[in-house]
C-alpha atoms as a PDB file:
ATOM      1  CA  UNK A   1       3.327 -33.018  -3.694  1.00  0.00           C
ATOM      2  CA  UNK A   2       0.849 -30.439  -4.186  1.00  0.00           C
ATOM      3  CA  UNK A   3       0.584 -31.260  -8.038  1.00  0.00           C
ATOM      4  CA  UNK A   4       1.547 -33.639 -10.205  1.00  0.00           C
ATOM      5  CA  UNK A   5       4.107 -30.238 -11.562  1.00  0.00           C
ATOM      6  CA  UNK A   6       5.179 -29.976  -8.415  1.00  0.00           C
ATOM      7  CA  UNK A   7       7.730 -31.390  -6.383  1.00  0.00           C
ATOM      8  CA  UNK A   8       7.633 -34.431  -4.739  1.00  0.00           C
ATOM      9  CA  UNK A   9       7.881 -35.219  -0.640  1.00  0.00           C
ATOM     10  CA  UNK A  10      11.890 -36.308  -1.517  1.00  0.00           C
ATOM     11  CA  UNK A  11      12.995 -33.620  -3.530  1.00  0.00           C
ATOM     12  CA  UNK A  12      11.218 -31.225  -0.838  1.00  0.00           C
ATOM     13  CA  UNK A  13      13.711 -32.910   1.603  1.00  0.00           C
ATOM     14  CA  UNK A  14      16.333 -32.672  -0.101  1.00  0.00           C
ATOM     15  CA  UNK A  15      15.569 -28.674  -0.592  1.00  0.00           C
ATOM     16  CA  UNK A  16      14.934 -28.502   3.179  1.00  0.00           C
ATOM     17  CA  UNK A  17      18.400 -29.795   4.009  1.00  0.00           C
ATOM     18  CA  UNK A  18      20.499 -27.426   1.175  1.00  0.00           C
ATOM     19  CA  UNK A  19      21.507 -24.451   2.178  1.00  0.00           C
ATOM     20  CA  UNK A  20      18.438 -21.228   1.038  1.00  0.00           C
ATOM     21  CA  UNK A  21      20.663 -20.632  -1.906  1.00  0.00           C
ATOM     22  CA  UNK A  22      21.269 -24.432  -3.339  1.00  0.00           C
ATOM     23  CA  UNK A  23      17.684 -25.324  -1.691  1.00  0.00           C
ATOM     24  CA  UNK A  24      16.164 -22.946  -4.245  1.00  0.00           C
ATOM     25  CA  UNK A  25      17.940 -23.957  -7.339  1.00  0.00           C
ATOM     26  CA  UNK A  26      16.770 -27.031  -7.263  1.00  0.00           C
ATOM     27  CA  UNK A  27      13.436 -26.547  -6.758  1.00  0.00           C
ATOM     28  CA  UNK A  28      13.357 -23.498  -9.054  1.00  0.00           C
ATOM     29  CA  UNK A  29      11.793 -25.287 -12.224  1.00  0.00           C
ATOM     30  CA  UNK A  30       8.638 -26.643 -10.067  1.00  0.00           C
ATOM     31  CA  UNK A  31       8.129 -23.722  -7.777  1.00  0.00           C
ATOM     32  CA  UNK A  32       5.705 -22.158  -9.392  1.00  0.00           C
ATOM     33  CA  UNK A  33       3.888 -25.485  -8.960  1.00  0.00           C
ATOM     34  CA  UNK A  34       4.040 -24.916  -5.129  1.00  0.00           C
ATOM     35  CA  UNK A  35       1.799 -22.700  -2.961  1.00  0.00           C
ATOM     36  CA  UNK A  36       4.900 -20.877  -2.120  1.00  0.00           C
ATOM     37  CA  UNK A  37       4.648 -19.264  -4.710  1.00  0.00           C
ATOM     38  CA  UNK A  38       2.812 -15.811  -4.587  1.00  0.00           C
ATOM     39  CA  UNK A  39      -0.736 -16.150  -5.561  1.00  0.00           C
ATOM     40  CA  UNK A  40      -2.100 -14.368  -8.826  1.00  0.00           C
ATOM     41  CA  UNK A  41      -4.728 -12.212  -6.480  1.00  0.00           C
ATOM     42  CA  UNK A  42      -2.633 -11.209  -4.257  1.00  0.00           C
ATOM     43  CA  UNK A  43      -0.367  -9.383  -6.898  1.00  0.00           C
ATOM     44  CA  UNK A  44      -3.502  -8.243  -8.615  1.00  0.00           C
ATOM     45  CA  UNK A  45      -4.437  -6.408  -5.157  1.00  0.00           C
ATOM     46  CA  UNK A  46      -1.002  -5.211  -5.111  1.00  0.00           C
ATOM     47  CA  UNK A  47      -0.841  -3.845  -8.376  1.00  0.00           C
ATOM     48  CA  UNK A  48      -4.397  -2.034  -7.819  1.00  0.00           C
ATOM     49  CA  UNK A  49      -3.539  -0.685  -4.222  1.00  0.00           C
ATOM     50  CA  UNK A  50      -0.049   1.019  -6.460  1.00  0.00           C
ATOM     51  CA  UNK A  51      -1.686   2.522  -9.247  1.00  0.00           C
ATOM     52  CA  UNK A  52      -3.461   5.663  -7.677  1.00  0.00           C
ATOM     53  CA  UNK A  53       0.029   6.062  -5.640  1.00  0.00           C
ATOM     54  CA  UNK A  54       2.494   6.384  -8.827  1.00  0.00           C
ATOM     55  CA  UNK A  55       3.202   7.968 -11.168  1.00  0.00           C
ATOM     56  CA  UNK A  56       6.799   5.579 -11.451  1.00  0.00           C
ATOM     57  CA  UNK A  57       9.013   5.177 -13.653  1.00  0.00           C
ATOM     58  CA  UNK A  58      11.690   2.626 -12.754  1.00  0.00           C
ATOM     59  CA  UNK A  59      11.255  -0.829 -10.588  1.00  0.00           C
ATOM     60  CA  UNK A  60      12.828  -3.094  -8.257  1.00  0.00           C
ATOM     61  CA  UNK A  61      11.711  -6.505  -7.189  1.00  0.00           C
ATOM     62  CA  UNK A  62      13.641  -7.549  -4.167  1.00  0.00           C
ATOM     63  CA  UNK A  63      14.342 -11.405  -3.434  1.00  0.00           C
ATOM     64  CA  UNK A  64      12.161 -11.999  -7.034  1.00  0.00           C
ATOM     65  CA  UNK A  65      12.672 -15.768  -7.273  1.00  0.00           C
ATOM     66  CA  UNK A  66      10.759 -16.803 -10.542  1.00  0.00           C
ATOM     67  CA  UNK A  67       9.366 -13.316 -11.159  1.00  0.00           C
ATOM     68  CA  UNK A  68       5.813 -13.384 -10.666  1.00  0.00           C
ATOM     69  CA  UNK A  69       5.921  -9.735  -8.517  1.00  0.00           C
ATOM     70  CA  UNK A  70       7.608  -8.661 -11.967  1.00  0.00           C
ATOM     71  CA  UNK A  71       4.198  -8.476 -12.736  1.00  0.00           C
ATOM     72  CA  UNK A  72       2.862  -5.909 -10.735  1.00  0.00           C
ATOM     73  CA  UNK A  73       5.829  -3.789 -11.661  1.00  0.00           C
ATOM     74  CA  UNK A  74       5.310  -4.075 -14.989  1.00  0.00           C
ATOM     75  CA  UNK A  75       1.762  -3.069 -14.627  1.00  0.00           C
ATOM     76  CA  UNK A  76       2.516   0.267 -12.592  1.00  0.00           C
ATOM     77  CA  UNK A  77       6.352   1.170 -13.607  1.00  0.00           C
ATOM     78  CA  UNK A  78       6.385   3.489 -17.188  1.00  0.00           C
ATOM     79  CA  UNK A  79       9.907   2.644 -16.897  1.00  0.00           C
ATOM     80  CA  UNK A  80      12.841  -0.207 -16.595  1.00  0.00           C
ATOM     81  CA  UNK A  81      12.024  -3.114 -14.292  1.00  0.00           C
ATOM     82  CA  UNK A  82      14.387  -5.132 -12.632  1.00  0.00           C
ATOM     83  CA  UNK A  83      14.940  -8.016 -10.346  1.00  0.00           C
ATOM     84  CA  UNK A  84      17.541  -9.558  -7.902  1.00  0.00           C
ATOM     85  CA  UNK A  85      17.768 -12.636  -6.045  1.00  0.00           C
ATOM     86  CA  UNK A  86      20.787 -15.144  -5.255  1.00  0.00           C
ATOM     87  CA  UNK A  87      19.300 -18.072  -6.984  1.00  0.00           C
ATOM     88  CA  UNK A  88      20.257 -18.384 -10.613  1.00  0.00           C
ATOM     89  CA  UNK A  89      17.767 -21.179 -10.753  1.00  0.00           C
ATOM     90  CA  UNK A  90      14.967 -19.512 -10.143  1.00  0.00           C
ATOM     91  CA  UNK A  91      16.640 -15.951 -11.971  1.00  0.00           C
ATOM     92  CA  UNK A  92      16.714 -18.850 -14.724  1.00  0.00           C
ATOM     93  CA  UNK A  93      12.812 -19.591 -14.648  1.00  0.00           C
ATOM     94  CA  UNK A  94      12.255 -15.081 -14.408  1.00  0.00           C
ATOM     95  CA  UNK A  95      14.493 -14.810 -17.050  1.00  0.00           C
ATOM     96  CA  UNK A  96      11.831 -17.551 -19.296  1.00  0.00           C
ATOM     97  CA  UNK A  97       8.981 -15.337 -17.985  1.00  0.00           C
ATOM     98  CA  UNK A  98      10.107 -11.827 -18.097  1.00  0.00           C
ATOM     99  CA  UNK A  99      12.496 -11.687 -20.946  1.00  0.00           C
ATOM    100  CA  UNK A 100      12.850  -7.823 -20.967  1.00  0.00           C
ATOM    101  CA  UNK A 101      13.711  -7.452 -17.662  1.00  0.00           C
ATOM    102  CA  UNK A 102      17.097  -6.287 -16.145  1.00  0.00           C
ATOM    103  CA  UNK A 103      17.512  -9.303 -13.635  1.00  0.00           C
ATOM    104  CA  UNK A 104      20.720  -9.531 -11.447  1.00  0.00           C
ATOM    105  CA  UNK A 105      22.209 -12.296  -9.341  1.00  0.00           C
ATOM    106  CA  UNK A 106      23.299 -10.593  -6.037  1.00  0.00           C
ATOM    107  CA  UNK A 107      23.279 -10.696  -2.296  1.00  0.00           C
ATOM    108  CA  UNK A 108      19.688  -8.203  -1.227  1.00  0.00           C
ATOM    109  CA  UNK A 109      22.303  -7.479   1.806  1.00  0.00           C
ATOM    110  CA  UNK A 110      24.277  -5.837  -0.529  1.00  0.00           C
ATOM    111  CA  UNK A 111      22.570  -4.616  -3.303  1.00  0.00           C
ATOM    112  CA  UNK A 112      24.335  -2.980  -5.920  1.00  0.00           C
ATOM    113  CA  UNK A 113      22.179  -0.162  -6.821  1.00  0.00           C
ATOM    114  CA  UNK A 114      22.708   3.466  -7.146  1.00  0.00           C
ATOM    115  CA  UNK A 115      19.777   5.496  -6.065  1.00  0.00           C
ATOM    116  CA  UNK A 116      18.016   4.839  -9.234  1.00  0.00           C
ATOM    117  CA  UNK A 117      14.582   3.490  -8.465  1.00  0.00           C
ATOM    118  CA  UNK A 118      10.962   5.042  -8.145  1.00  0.00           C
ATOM    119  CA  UNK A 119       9.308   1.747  -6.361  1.00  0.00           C
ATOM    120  CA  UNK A 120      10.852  -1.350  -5.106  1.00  0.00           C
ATOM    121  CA  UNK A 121       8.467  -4.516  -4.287  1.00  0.00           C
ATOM    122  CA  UNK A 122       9.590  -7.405  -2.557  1.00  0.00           C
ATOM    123  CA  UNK A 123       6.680 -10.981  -2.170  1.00  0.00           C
ATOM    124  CA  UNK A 124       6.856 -13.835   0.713  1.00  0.00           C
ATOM    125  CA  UNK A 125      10.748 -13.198   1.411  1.00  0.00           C
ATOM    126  CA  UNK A 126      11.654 -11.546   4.697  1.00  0.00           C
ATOM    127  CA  UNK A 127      11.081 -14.734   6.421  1.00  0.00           C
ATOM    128  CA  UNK A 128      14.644 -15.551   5.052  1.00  0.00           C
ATOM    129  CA  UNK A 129      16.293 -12.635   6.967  1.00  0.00           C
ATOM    130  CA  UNK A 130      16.330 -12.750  10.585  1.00  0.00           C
ATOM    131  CA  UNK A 131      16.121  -9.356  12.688  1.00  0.00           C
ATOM    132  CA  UNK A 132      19.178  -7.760  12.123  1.00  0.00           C
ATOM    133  CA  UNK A 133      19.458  -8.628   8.776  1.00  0.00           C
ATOM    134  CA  UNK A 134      16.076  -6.958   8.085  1.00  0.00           C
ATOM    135  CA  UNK A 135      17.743  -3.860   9.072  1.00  0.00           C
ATOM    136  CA  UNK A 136      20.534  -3.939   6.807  1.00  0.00           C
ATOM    137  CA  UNK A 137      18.284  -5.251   4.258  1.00  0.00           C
ATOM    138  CA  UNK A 138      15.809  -2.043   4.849  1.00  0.00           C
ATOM    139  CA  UNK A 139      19.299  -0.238   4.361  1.00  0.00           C
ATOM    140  CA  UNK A 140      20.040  -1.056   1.149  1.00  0.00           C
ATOM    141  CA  UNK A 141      16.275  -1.009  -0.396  1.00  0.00           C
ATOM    142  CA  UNK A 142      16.337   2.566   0.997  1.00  0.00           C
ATOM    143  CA  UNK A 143      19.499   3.722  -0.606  1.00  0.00           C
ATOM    144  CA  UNK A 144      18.623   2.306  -3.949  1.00  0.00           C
ATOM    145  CA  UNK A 145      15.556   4.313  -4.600  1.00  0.00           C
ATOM    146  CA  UNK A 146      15.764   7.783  -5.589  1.00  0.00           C
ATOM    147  CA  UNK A 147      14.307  10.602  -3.214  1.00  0.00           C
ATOM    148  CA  UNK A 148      10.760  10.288  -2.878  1.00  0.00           C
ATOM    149  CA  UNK A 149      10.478   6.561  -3.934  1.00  0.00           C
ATOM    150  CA  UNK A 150       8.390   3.553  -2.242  1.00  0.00           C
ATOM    151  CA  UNK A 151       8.942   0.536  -1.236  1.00  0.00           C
ATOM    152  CA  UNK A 152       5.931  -1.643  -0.800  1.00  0.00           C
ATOM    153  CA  UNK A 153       5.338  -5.262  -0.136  1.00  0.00           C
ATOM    154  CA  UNK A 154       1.891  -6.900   1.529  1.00  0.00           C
ATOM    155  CA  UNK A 155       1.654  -7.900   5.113  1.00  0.00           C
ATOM    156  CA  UNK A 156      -0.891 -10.681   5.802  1.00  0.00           C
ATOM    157  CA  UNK A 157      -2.594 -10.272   9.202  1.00  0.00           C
ATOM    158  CA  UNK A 158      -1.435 -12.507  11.989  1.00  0.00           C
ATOM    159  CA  UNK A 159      -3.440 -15.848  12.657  1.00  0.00           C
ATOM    160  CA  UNK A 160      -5.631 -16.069  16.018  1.00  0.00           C
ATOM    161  CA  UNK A 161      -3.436 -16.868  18.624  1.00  0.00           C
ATOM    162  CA  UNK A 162      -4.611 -20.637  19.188  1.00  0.00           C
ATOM    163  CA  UNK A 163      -6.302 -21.117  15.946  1.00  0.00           C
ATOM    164  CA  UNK A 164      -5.035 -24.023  13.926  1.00  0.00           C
ATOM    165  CA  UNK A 165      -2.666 -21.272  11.012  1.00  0.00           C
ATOM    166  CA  UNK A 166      -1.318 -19.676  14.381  1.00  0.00           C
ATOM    167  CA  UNK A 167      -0.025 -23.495  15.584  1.00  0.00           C
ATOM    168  CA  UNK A 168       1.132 -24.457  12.279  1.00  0.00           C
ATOM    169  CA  UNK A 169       3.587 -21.304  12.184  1.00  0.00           C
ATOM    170  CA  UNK A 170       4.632 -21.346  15.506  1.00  0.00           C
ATOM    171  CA  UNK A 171       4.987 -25.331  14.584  1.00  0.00           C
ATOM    172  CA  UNK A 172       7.054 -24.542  11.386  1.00  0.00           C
ATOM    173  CA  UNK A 173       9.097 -21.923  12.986  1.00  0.00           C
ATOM    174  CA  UNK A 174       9.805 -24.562  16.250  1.00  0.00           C
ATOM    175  CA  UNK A 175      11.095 -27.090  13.610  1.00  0.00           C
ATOM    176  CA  UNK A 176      13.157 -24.675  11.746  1.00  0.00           C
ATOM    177  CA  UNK A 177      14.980 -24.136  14.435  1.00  0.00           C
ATOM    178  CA  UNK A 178      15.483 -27.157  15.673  1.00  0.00           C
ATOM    179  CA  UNK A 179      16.882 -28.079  11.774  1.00  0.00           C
ATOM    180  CA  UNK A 180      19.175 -25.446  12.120  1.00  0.00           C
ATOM    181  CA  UNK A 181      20.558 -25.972  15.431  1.00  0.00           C
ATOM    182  CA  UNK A 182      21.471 -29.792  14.582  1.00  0.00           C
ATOM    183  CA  UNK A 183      22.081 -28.848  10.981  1.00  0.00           C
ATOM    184  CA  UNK A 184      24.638 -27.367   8.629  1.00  0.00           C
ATOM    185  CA  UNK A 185      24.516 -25.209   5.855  1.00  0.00           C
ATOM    186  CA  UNK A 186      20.819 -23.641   7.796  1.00  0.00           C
ATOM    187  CA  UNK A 187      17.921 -23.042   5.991  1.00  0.00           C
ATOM    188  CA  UNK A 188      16.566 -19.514   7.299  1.00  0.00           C
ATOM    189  CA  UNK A 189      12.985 -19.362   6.886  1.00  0.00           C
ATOM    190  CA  UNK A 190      11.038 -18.132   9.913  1.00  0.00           C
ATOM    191  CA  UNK A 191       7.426 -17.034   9.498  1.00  0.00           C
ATOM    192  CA  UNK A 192       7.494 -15.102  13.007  1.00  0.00           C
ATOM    193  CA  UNK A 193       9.819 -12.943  12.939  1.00  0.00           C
ATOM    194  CA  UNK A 194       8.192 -10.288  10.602  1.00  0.00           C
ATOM    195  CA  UNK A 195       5.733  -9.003  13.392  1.00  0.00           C
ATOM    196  CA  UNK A 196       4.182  -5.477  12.325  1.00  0.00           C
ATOM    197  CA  UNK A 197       5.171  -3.059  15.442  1.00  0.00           C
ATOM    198  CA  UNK A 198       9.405  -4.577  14.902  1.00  0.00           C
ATOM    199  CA  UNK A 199       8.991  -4.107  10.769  1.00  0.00           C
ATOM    200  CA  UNK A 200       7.883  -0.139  10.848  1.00  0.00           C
ATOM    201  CA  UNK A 201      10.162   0.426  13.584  1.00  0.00           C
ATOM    202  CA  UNK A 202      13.040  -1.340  11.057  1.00  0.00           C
ATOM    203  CA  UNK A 203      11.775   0.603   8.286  1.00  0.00           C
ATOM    204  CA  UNK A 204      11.599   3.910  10.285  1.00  0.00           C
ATOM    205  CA  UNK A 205      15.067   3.181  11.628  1.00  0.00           C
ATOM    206  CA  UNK A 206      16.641   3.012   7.802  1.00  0.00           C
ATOM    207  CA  UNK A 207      14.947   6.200   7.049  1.00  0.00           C
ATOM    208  CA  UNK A 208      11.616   5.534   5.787  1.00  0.00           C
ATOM    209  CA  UNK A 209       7.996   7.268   6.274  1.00  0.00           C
ATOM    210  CA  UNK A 210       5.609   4.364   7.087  1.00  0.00           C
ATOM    211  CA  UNK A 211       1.940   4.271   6.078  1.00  0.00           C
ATOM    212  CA  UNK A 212      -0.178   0.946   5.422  1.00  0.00           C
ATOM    213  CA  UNK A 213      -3.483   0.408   3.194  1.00  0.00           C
ATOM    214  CA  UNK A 214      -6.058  -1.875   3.439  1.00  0.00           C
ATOM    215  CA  UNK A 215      -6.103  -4.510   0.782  1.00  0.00           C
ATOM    216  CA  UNK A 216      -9.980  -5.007   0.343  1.00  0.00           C
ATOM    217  CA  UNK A 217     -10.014  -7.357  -3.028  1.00  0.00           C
ATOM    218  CA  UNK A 218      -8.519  -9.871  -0.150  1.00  0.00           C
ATOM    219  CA  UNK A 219     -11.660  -9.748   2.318  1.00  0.00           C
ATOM    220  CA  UNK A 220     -11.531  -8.696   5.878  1.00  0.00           C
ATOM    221  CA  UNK A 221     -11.475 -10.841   9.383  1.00  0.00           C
ATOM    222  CA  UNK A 222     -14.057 -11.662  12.076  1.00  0.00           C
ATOM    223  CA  UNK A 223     -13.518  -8.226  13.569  1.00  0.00           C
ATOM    224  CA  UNK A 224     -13.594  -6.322  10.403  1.00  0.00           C
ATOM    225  CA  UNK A 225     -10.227  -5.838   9.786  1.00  0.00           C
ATOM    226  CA  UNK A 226      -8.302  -6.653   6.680  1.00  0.00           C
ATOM    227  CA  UNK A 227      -6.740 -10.545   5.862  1.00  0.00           C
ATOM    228  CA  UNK A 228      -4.034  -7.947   4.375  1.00  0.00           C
ATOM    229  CA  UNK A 229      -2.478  -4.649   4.309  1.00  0.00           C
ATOM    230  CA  UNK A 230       0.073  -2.967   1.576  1.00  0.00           C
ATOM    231  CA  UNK A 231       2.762  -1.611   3.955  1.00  0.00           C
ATOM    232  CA  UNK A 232       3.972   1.413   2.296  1.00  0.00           C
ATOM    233  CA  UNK A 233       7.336   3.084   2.665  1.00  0.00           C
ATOM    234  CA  UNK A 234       8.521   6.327   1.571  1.00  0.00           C
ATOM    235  CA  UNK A 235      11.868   7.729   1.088  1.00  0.00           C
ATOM    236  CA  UNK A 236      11.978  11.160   1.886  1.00  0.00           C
ATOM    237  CA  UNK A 237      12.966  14.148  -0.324  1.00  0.00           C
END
């Protein structure tokens, strides 16, 4: 599907019916062949909406699958990047891209970090954490940045309520659940659960100072707002 590098309708199945953790090692090598994967100018707005907000030093890529928001922290951070994520198959694939990179299989609802980071970036994974996990997961980003440090990650607008991307989620999500109630290990990937007003009040709940930017590189909507916003959050002092 999608390409002939990608993976086909079977092996998508398969994936689908693995636990998140065993889905994503196997489709780790052909992921990047996917449009799940994190487009190029979407990091490239990322990485521009950063730069006038640094100076860092050190960075963290949350949930970094294959690696490609290493990227944007290598094109910001003056410092040591790392990743984490619990897939070694796709740590396997980051590890072919970013060689240099500190990149750590672990839990992100336990991350093992002192507070030693200046930014922490995270691309296309909360939909794997439902609510409350969001909140621990807030938790941990918080407490592994050092005072003063950001964590940042893009938030596309919602669809029109009716319009056909607002059926297919709603669709996807309906589905999902519907897997995971007749279906063991579940697969937790939800693309409505990450609303705006429940995400600062999750982030402002773990101790963070919420702002959000415009993205403009990414074009704006009917009404003149933007397809997508950086939502930035600052630890305090």
């Amino acid at each position: 599907m999608f390409s002939p590098e990608g993976p086909s309708l079977r092996e998508l199945t398969v994936q689908a019916l693995s636990s998140v953790e065993h889905g994503y090692d196997l489709l780790a090598t052909k992921f990047d062949a996917t449009p799940f994967r994190t487009p190029d100018r979407l990091l490239a707005a990322v990485a521009d909406a950063l730069e006038p907000l640094g100076p860092f030093d050190s960075g963290l890529d949350v949930c970094c699958g294959t690696g490609a928001g290493l990227s944007v922290l290598r094109s910001v951070c003056a410092g040591r990047i790392a990743g984490v994520d619990f897939s070694s198959g796709m740590l396997g694939e980051a590890r072919r891209a970013h060689p240099t990179a500190t990149l750590l299989r672990a839990d992100a609802l336990a991350l093992p970090f002192a507070p030693v980071f200046d930014l922490a970036v995270s691309f296309g994974a909360f939909g794997h954490f439902l609510p409350a996990e969001q909140r621990v997961l807030f938790r941990g980003i918080h407490a592994s940045l050092r005072p003063g440090g950001t964590l940042a990650f893009p938030l596309p607008a919602p669809p029109r309520v009716g319009s056909g991307p607002y059926w297919m989620l709603w669709g996807f999500d309906a589905v999902m659940r519907v897997r995971n109630a007749l279906w063991r290990p579940p697969f937790v990937m939800y693309y409505r659960t990450f609303r705006l007003a429940d995400v600062r009040a999750r982030l402002e709940d773990a101790g963070f100072h919420v702002g959000l930017l415009p993205l403009p590189s990414l074009g704006t909507r009917e009404d003149g707002s933007p397809r997508c916003r950086l939502m930035v959050a600052r630890k305090g002092l």
